[in-house]
Protein backbone atom coordinates (compact mmCIF):
# COMPACT_ATOMS: atom_id res chain seq x y z
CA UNK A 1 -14.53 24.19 -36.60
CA UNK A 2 -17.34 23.72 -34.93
CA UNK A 3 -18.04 23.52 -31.11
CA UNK A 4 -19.55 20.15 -29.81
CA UNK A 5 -22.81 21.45 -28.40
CA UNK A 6 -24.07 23.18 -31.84
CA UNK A 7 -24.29 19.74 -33.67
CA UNK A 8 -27.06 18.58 -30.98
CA UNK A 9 -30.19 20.57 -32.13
CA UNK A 10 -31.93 19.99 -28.87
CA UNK A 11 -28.94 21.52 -26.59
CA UNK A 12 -30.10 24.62 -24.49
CA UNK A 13 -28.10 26.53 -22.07
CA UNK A 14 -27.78 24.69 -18.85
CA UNK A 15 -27.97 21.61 -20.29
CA UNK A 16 -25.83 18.74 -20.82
CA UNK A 17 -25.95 16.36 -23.74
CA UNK A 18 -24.44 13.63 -21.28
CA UNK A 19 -22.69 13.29 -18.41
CA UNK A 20 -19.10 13.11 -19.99
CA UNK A 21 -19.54 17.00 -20.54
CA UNK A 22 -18.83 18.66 -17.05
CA UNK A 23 -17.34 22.04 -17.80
CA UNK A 24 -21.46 23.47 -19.22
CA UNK A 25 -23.37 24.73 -16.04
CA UNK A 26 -25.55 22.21 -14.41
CA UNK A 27 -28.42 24.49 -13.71
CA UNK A 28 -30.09 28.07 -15.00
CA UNK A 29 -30.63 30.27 -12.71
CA UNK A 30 -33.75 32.64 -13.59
CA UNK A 31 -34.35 36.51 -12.16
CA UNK A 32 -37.23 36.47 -10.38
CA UNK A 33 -40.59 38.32 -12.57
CA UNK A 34 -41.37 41.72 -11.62
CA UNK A 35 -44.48 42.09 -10.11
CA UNK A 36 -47.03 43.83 -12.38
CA UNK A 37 -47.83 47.39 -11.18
CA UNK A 38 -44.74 48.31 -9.71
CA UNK A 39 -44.48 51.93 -11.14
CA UNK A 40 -48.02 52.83 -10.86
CA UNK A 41 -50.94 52.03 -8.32
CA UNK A 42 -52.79 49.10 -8.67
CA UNK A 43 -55.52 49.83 -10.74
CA UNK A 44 -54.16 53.66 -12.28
CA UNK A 45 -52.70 54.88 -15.44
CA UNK A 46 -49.94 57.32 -15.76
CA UNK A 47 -51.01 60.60 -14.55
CA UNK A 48 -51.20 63.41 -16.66
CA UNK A 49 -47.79 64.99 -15.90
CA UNK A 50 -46.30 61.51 -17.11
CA UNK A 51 -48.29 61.50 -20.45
CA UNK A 52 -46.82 64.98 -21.12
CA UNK A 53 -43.58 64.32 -20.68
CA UNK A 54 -43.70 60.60 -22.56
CA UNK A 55 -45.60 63.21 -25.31
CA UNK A 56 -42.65 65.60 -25.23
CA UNK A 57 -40.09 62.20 -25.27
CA UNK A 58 -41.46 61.10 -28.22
CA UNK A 59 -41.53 64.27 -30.06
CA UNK A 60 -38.02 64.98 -28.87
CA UNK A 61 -36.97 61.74 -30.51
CA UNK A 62 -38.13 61.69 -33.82
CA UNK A 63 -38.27 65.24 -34.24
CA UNK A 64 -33.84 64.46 -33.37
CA UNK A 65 -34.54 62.34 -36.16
CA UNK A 66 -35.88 64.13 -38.61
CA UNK A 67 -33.36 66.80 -38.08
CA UNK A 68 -30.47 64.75 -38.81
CA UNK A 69 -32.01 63.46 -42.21
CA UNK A 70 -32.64 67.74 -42.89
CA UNK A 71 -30.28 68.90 -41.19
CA UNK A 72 -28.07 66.60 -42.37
CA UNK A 73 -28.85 66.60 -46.83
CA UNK A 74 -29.20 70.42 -46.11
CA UNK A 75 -25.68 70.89 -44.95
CA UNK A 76 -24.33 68.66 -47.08
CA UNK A 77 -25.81 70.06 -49.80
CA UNK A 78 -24.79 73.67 -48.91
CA UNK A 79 -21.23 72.05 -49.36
CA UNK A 80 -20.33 72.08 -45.16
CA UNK A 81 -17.42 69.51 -43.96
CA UNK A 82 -15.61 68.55 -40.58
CA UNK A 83 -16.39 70.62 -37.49
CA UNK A 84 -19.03 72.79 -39.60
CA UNK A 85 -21.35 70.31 -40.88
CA UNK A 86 -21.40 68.64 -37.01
CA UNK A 87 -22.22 72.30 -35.60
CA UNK A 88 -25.44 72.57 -37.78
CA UNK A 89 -26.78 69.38 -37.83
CA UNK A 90 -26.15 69.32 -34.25
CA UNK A 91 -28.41 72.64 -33.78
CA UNK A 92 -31.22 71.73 -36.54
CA UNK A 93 -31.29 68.39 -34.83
CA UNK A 94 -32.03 70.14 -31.09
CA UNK A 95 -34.71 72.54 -33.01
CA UNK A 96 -36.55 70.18 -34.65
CA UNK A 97 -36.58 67.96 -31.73
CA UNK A 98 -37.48 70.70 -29.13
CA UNK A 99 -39.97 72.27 -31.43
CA UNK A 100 -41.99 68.89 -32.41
CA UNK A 101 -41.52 67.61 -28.21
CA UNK A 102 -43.46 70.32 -27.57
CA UNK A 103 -45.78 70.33 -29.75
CA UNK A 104 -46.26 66.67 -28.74
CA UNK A 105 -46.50 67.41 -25.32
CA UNK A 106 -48.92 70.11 -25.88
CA UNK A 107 -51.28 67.78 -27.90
CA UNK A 108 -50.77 64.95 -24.82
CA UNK A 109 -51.98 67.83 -22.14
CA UNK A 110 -54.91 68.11 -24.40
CA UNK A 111 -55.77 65.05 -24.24
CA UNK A 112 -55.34 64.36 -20.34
């Protein structure tokens, strides 16, 4: 079954179809925006020491990623199960990632 409000294709939260239906919320009540250039000064970039680390963040990540997809076929194919297989992809996932985070964070310093 159906609820009421879907068949109207015009009903949006906050909104009534008519005044019969009391128990929807009357109003929406909105965050206020965040004011642009809240982390950094108005008018600067990230500094150098943040483009490293966002380098070594993103290397980090999909190097992780790339060592669960090795890590992972690898050990399965070697024939590991259980607690074993976990162990190694855990520690191929944590080498890859650390290895390519640097790597990314050296090529970001480069670049500053």
């Amino acid at each position: 079954m159906r609820p009421h409000w879907l068949a109207c294709k015009h009903w949006r939260w906050g909104h009534t179809r008519d005044a019969s239906q009391t128990n929807h919320v009357k109003s929406v009540q909105t965050m206020p925006a965040v004011p642009a250039g809240n982390y950094y000064q108005q008018g600067q970039g990230p500094s150098c020491w943040d483009r490293v680390k966002l380098g070594f963040m993103m290397g980090f990540s999909v190097g992780m990623a790339t060592g669960a997809l090795f890590g992972g076929f690898t050990a399965l194919r070697y024939g590991l199960r259980g607690r074993e297989l976990m162990n190694n992809v855990g520690k191929v996932m944590l080498q890859s990632g650390g290895t390519f985070g640097t790597f990314m964070s050296i090529g970001a310093g480069i670049r500053c």
